[in-house]
PDB file of N, CA and C in Angstrom:
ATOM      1  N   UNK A   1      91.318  -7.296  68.306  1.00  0.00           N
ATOM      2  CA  UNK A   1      91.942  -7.223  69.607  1.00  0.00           C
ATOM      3  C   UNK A   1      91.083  -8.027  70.567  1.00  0.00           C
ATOM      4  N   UNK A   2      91.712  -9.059  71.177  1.00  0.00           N
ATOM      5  CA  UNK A   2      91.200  -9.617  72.248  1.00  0.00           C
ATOM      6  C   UNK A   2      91.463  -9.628  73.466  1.00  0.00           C
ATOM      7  N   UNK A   3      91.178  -9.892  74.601  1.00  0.00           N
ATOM      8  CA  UNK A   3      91.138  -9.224  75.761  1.00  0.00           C
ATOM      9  C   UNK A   3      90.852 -10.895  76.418  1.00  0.00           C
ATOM     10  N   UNK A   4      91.836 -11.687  76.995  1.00  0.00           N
ATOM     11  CA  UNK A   4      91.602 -13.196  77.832  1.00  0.00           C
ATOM     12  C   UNK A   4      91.748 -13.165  79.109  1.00  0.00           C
ATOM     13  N   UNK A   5      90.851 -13.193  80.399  1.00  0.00           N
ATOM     14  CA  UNK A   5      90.642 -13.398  81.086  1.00  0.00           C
ATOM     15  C   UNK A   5      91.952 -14.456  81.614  1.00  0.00           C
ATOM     16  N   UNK A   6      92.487 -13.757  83.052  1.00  0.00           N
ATOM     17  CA  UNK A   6      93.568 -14.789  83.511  1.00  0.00           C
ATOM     18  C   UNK A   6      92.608 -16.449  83.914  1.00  0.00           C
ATOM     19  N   UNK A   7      93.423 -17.357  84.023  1.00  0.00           N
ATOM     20  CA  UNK A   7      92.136 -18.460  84.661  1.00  0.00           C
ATOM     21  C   UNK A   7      91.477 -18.174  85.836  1.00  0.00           C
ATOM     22  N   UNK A   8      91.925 -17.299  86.708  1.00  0.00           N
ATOM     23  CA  UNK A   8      91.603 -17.683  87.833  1.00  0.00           C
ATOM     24  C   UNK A   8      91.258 -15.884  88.318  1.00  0.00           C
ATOM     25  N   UNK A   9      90.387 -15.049  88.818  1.00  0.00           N
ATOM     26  CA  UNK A   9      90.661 -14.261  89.027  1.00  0.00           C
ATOM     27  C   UNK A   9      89.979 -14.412  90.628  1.00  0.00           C
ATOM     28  N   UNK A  10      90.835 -13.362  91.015  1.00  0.00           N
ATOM     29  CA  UNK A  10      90.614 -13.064  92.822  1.00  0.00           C
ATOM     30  C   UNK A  10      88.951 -12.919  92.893  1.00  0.00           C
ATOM     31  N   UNK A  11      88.560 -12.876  94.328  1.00  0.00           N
ATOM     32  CA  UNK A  11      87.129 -13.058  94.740  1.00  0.00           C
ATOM     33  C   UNK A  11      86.739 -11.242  95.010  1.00  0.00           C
ATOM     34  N   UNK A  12      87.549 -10.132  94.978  1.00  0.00           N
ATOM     35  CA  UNK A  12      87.295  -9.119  95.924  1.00  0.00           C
ATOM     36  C   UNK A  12      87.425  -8.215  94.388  1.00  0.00           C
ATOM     37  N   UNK A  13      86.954  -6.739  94.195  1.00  0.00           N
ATOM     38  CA  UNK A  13      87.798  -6.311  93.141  1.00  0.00           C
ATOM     39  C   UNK A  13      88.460  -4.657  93.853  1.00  0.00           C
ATOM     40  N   UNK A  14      87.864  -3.805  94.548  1.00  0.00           N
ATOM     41  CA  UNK A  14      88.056  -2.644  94.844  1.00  0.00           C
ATOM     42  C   UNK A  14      87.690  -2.584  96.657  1.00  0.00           C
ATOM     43  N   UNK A  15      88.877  -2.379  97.066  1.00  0.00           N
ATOM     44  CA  UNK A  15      88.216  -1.936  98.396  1.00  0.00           C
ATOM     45  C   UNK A  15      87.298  -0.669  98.459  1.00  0.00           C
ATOM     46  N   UNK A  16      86.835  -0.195  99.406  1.00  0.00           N
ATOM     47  CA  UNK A  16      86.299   1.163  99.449  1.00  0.00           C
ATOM     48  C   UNK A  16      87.645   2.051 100.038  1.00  0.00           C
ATOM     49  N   UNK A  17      87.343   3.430  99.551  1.00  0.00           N
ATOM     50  CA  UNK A  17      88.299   4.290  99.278  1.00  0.00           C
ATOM     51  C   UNK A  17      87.517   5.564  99.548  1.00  0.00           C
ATOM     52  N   UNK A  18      87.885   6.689 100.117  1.00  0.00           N
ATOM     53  CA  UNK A  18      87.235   7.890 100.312  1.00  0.00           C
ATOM     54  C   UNK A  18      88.068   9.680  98.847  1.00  0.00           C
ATOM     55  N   UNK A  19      89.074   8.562  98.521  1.00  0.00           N
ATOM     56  CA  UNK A  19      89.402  10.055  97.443  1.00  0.00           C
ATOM     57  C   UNK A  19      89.606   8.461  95.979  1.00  0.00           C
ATOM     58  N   UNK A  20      89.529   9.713  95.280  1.00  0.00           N
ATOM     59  CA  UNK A  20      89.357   8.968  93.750  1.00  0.00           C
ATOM     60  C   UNK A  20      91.067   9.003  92.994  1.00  0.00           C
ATOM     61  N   UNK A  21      90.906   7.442  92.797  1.00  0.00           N
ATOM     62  CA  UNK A  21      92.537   7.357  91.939  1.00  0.00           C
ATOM     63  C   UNK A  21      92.106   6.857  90.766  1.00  0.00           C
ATOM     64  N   UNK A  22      93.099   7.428  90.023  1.00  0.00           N
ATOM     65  CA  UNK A  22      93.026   7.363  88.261  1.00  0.00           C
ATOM     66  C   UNK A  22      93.891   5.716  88.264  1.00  0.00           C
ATOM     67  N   UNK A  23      93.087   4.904  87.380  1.00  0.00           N
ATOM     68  CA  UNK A  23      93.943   3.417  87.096  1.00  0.00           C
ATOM     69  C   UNK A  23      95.062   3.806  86.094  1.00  0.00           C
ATOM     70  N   UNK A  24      94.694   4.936  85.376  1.00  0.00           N
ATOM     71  CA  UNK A  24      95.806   4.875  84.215  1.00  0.00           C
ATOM     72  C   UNK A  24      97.260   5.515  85.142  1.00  0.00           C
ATOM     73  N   UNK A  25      97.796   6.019  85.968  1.00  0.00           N
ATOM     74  CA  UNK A  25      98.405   6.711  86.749  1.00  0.00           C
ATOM     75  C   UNK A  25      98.606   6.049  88.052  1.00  0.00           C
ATOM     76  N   UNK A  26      98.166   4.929  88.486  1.00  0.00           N
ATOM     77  CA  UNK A  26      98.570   4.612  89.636  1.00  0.00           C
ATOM     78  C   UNK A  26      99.266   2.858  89.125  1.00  0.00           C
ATOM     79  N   UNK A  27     100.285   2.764  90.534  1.00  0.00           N
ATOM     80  CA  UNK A  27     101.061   1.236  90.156  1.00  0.00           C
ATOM     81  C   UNK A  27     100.594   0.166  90.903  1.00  0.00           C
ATOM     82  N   UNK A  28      99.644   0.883  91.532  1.00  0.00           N
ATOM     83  CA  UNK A  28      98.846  -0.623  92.099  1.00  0.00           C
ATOM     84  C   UNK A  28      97.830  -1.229  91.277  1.00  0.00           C
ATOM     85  N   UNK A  29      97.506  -2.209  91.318  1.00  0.00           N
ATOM     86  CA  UNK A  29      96.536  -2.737  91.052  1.00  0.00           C
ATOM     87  C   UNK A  29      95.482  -3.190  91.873  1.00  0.00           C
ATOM     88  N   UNK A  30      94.285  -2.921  91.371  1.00  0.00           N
ATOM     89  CA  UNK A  30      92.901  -3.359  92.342  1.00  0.00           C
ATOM     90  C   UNK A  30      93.057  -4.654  93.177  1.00  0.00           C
ATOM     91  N   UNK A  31      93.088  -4.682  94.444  1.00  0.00           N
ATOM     92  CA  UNK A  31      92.554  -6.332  94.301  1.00  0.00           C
ATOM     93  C   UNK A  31      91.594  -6.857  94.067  1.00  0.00           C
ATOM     94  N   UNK A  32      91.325  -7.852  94.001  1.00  0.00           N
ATOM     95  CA  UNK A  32      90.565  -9.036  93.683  1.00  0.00           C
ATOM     96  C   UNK A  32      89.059  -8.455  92.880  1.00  0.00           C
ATOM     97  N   UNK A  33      88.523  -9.315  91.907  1.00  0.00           N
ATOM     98  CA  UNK A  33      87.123  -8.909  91.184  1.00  0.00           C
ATOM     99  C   UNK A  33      86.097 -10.291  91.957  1.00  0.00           C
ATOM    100  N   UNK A  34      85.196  -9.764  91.153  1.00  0.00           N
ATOM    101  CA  UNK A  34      84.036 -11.033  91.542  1.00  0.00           C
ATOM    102  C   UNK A  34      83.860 -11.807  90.031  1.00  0.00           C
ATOM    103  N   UNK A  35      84.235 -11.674  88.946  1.00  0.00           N
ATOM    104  CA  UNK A  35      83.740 -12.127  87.821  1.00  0.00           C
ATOM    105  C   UNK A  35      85.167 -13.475  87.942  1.00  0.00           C
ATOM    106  N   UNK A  36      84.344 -14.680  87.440  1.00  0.00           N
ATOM    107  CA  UNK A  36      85.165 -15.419  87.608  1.00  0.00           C
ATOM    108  C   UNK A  36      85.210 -16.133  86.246  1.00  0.00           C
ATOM    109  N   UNK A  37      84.352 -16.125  85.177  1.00  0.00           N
ATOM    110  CA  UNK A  37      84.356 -16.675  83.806  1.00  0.00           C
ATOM    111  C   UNK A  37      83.812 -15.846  83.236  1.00  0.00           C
ATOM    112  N   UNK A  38      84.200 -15.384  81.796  1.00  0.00           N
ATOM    113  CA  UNK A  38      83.703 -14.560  80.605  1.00  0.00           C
ATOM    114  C   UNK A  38      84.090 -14.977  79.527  1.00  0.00           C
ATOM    115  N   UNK A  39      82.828 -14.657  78.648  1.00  0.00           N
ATOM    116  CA  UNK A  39      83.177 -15.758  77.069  1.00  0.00           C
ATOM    117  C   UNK A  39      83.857 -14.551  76.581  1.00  0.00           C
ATOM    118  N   UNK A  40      82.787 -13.487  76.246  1.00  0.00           N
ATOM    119  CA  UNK A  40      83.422 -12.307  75.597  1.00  0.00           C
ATOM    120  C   UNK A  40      82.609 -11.178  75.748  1.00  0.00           C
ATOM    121  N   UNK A  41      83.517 -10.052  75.169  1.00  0.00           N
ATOM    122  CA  UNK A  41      81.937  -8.721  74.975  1.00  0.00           C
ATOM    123  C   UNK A  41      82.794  -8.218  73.540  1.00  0.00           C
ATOM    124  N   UNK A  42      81.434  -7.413  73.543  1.00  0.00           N
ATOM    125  CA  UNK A  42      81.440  -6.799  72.004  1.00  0.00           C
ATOM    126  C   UNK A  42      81.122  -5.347  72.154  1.00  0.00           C
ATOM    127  N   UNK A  43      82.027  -4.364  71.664  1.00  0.00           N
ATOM    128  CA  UNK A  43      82.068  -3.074  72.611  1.00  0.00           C
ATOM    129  C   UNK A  43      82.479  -1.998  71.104  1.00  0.00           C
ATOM    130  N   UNK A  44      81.874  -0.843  71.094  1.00  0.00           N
ATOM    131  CA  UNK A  44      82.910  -0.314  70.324  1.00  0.00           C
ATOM    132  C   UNK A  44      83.612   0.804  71.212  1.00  0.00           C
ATOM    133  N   UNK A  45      84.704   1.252  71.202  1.00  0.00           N
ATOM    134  CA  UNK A  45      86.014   2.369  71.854  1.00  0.00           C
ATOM    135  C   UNK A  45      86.361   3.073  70.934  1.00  0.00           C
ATOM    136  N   UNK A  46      86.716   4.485  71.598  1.00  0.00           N
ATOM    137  CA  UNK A  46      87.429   5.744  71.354  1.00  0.00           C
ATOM    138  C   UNK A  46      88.737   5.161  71.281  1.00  0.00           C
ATOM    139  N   UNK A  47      89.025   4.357  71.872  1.00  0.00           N
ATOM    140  CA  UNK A  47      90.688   4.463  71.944  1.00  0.00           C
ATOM    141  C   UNK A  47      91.035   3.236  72.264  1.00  0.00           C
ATOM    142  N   UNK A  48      91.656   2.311  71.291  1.00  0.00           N
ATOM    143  CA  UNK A  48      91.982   0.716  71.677  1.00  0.00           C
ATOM    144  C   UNK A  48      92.828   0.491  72.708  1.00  0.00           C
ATOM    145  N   UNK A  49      93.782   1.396  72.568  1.00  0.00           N
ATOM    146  CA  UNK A  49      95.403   1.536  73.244  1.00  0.00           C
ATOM    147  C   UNK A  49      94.690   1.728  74.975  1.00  0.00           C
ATOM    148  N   UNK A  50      93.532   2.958  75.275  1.00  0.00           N
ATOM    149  CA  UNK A  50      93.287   3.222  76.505  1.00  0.00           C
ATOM    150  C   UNK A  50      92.202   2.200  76.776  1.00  0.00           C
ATOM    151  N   UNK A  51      91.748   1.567  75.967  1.00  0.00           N
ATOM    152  CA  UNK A  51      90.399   0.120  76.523  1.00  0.00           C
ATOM    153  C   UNK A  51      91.762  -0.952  77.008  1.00  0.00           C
ATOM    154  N   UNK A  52      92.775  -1.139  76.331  1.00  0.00           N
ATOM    155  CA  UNK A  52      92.874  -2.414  76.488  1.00  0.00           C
ATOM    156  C   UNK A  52      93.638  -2.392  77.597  1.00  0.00           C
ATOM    157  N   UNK A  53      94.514  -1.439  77.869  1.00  0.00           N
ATOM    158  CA  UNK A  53      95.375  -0.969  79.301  1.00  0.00           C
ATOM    159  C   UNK A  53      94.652  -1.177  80.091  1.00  0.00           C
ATOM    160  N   UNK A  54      92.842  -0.402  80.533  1.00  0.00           N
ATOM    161  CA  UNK A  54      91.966  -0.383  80.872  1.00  0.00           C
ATOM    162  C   UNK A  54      91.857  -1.874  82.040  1.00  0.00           C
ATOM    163  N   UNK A  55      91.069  -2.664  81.084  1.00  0.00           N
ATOM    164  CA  UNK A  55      90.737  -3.800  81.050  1.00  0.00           C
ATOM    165  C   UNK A  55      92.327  -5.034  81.313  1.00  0.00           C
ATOM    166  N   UNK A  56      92.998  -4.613  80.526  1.00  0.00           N
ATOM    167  CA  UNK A  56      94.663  -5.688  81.081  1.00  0.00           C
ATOM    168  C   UNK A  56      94.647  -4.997  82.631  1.00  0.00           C
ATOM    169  N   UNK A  57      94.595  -4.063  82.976  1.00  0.00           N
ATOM    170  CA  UNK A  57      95.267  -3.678  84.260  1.00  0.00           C
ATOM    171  C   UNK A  57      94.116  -3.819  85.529  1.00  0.00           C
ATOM    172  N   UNK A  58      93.128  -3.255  85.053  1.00  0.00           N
ATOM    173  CA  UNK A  58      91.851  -3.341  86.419  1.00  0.00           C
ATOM    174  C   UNK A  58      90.957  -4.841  86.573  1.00  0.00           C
ATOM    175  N   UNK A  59      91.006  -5.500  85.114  1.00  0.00           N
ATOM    176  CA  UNK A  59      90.358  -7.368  85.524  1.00  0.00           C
ATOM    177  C   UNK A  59      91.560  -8.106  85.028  1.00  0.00           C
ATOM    178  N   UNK A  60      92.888  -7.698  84.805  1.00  0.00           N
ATOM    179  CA  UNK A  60      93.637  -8.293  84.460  1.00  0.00           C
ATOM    180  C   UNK A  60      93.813  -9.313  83.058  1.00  0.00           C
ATOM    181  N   UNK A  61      92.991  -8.890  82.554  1.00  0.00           N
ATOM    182  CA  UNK A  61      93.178  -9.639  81.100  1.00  0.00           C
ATOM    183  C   UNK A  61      94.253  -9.702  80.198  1.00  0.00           C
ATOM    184  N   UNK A  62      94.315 -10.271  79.391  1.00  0.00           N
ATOM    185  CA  UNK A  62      95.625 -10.783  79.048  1.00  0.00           C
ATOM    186  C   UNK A  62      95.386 -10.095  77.056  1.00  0.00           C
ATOM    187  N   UNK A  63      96.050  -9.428  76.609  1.00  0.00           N
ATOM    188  CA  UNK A  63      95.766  -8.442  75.358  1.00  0.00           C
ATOM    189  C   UNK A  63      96.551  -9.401  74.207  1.00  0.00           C
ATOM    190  N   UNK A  64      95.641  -9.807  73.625  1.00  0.00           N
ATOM    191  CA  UNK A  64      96.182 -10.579  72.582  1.00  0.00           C
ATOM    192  C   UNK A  64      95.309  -9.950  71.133  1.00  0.00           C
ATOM    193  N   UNK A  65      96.503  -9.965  70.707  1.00  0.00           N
ATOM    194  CA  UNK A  65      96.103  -9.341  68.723  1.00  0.00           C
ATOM    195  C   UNK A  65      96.410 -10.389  67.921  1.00  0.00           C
ATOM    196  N   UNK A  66      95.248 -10.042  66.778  1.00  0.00           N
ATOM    197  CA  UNK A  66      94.865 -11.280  65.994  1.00  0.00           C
ATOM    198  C   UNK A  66      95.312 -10.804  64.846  1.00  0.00           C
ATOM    199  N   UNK A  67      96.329 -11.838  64.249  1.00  0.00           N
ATOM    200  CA  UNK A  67      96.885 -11.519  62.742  1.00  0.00           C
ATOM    201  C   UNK A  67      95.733 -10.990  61.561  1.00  0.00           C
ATOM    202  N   UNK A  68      95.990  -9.983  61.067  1.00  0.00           N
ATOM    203  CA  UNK A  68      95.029  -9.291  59.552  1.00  0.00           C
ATOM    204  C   UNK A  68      95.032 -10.651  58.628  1.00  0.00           C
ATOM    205  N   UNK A  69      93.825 -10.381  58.196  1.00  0.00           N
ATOM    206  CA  UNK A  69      93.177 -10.905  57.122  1.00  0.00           C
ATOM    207  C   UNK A  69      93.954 -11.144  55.251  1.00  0.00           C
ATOM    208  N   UNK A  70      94.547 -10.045  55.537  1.00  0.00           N
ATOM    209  CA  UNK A  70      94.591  -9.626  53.701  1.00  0.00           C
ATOM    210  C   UNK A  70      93.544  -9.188  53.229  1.00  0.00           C
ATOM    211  N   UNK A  71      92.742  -8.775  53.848  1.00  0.00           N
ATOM    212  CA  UNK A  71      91.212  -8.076  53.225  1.00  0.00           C
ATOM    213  C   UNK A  71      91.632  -6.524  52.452  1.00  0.00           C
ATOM    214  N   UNK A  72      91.711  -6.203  51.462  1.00  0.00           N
ATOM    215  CA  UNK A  72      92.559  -5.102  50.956  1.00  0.00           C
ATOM    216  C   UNK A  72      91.118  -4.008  51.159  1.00  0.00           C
ATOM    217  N   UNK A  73      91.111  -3.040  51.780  1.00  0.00           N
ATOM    218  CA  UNK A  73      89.738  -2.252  51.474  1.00  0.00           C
ATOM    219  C   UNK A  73      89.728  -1.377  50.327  1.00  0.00           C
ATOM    220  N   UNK A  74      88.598  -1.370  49.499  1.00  0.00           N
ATOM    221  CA  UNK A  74      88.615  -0.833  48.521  1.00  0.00           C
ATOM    222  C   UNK A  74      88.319   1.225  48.480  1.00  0.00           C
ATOM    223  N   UNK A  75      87.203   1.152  49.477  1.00  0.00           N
ATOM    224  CA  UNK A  75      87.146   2.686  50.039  1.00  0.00           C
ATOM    225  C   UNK A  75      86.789   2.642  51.445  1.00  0.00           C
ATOM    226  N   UNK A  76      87.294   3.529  52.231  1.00  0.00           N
ATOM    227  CA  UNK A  76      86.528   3.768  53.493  1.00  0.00           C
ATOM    228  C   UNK A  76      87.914   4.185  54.431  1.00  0.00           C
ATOM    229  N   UNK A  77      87.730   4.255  55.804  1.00  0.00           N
ATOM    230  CA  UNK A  77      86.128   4.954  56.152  1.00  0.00           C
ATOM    231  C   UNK A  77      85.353   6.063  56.004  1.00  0.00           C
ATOM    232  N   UNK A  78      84.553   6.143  55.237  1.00  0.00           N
ATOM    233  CA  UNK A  78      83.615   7.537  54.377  1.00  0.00           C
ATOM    234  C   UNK A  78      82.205   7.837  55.022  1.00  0.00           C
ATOM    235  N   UNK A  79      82.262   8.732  55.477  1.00  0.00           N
ATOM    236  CA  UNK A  79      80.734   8.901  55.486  1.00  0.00           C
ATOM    237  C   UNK A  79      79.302   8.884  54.359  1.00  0.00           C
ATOM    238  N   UNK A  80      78.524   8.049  55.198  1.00  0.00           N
ATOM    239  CA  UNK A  80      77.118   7.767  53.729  1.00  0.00           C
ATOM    240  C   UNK A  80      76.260   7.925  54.663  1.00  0.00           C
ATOM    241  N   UNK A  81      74.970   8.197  54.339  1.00  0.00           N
ATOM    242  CA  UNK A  81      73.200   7.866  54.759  1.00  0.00           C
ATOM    243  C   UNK A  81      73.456   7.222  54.616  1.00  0.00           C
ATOM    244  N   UNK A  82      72.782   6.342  56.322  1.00  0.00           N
ATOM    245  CA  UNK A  82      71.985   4.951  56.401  1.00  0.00           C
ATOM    246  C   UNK A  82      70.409   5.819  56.724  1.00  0.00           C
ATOM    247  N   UNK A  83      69.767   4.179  56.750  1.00  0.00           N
ATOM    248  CA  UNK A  83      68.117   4.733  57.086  1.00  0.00           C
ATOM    249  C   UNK A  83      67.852   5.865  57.898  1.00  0.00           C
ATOM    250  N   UNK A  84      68.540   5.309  59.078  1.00  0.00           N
ATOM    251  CA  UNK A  84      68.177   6.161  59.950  1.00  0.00           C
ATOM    252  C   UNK A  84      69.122   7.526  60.611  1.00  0.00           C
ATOM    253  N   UNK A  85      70.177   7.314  59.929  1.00  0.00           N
ATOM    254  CA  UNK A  85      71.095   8.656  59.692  1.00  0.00           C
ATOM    255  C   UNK A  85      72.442   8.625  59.428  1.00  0.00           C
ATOM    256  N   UNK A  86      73.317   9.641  59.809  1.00  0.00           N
ATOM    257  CA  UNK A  86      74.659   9.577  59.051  1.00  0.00           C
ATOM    258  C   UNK A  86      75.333   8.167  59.734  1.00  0.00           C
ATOM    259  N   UNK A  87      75.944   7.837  59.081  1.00  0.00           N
ATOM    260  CA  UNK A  87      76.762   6.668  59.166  1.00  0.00           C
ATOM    261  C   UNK A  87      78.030   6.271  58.978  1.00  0.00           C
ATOM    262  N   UNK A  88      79.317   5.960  59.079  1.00  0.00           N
ATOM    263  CA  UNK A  88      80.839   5.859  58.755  1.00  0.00           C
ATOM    264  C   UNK A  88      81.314   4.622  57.962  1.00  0.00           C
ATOM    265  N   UNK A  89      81.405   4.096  57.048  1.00  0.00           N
ATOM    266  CA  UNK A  89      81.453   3.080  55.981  1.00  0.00           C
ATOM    267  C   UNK A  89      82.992   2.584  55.203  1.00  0.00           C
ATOM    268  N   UNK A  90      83.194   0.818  55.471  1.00  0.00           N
ATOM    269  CA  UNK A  90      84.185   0.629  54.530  1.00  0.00           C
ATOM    270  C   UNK A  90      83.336  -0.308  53.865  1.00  0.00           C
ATOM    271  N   UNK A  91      84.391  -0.735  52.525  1.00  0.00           N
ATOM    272  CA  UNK A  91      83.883  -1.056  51.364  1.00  0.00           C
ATOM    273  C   UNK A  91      84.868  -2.083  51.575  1.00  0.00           C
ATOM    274  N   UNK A  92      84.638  -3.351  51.024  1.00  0.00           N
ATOM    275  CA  UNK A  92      85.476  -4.596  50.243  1.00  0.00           C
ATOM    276  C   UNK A  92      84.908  -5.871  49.626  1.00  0.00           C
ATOM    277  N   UNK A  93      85.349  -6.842  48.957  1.00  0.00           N
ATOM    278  CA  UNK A  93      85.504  -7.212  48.418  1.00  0.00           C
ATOM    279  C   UNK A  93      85.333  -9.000  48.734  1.00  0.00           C
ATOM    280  N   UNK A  94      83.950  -9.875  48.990  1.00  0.00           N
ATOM    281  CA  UNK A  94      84.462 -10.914  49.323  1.00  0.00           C
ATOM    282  C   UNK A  94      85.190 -12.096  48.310  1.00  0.00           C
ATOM    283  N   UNK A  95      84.635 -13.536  49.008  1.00  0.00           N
ATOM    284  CA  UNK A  95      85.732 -14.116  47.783  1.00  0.00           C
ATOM    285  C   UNK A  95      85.064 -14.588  46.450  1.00  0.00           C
ATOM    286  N   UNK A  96      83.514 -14.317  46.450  1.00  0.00           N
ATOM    287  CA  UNK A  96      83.096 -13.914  44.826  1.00  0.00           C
ATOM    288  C   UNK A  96      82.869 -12.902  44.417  1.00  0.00           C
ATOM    289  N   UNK A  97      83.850 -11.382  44.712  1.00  0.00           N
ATOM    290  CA  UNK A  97      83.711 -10.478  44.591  1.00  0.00           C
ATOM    291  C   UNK A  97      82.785  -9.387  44.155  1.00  0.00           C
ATOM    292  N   UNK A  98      81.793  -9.774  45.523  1.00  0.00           N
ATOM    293  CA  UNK A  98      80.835  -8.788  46.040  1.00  0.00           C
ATOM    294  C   UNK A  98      80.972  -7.633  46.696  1.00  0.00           C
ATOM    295  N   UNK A  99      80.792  -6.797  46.663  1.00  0.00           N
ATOM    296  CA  UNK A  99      81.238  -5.185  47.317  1.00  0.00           C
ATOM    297  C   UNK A  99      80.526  -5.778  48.821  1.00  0.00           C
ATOM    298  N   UNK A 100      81.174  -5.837  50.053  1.00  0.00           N
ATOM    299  CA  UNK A 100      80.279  -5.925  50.687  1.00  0.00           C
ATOM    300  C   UNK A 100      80.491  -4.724  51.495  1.00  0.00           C
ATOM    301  N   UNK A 101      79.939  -3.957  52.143  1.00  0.00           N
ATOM    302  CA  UNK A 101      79.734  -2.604  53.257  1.00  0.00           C
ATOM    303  C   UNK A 101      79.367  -2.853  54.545  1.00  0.00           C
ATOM    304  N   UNK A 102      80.524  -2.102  55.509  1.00  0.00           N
ATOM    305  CA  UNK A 102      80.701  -2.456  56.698  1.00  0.00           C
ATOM    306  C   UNK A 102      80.360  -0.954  57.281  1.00  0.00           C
ATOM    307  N   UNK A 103      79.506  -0.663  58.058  1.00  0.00           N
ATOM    308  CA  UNK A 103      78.923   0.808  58.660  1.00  0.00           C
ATOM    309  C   UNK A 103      78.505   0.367  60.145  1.00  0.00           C
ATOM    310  N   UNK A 104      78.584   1.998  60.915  1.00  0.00           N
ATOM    311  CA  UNK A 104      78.351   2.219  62.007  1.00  0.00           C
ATOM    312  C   UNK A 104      77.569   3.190  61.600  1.00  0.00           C
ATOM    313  N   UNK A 105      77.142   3.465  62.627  1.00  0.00           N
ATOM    314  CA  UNK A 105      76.163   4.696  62.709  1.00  0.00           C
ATOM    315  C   UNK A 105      76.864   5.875  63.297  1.00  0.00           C
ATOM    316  N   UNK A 106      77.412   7.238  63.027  1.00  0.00           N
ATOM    317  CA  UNK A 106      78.081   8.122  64.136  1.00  0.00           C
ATOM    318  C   UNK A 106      76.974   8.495  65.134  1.00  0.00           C
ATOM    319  N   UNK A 107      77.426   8.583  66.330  1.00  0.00           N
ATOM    320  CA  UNK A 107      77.212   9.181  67.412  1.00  0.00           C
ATOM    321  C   UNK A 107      77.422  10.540  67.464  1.00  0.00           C
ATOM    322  N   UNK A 108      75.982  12.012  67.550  1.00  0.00           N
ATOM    323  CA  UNK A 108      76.243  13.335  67.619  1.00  0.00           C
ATOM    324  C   UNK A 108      77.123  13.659  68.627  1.00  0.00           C
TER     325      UNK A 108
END
């Protein structure tokens, strides 16, 4: 999932405000940000569906999904020990069919 920056974004992003509004629930949109170029970020989320609304609606980014691989996974996601503790793990297969293992670490 990618997340593209419109070309051009406004100079301002949030006026000041004295009570607190939820972005997911309201039909306005912020005006204007200060970020005016971004290559990328690298993030992990609870919830793709509520990051990317998130981010499309408050810097206006533009939500683009990237066609699958065909990478067939062989097991996962399973929990294993890593070094330094429990961890969440898939398994596959590259193209000289090496098991290779893809892990995070869980968060208590």
């Amino acid at each position: 999932m990618l997340c593209r920056l419109p070309s051009r974004l406004p100079a301002r992003m949030w006026g000041r405000t004295s009570e607190k509004q939820s972005w997911r629930h309201s039909n306005q949109t912020p005006s204007t940000c200060l970020i005016h170029r971004l290559d990328h970020i690298v993030m992990t989320v609870k919830s793709i569906k509520d990051t990317t609304m998130f981010y499309s609606k408050i810097l206006g980014m533009e939500i683009i999904t990237f066609k699958a691989c065909d990478v067939p996974i062989e097991e996962g996601p399973v929990p294993r020990t890593g070094a330094k503790g429990p961890i969440m793990s898939i398994y596959f297969r590259d193209p000289d069919g090496n098991l290779i293992e893809v892990s995070n670490y869980i968060s208590p």
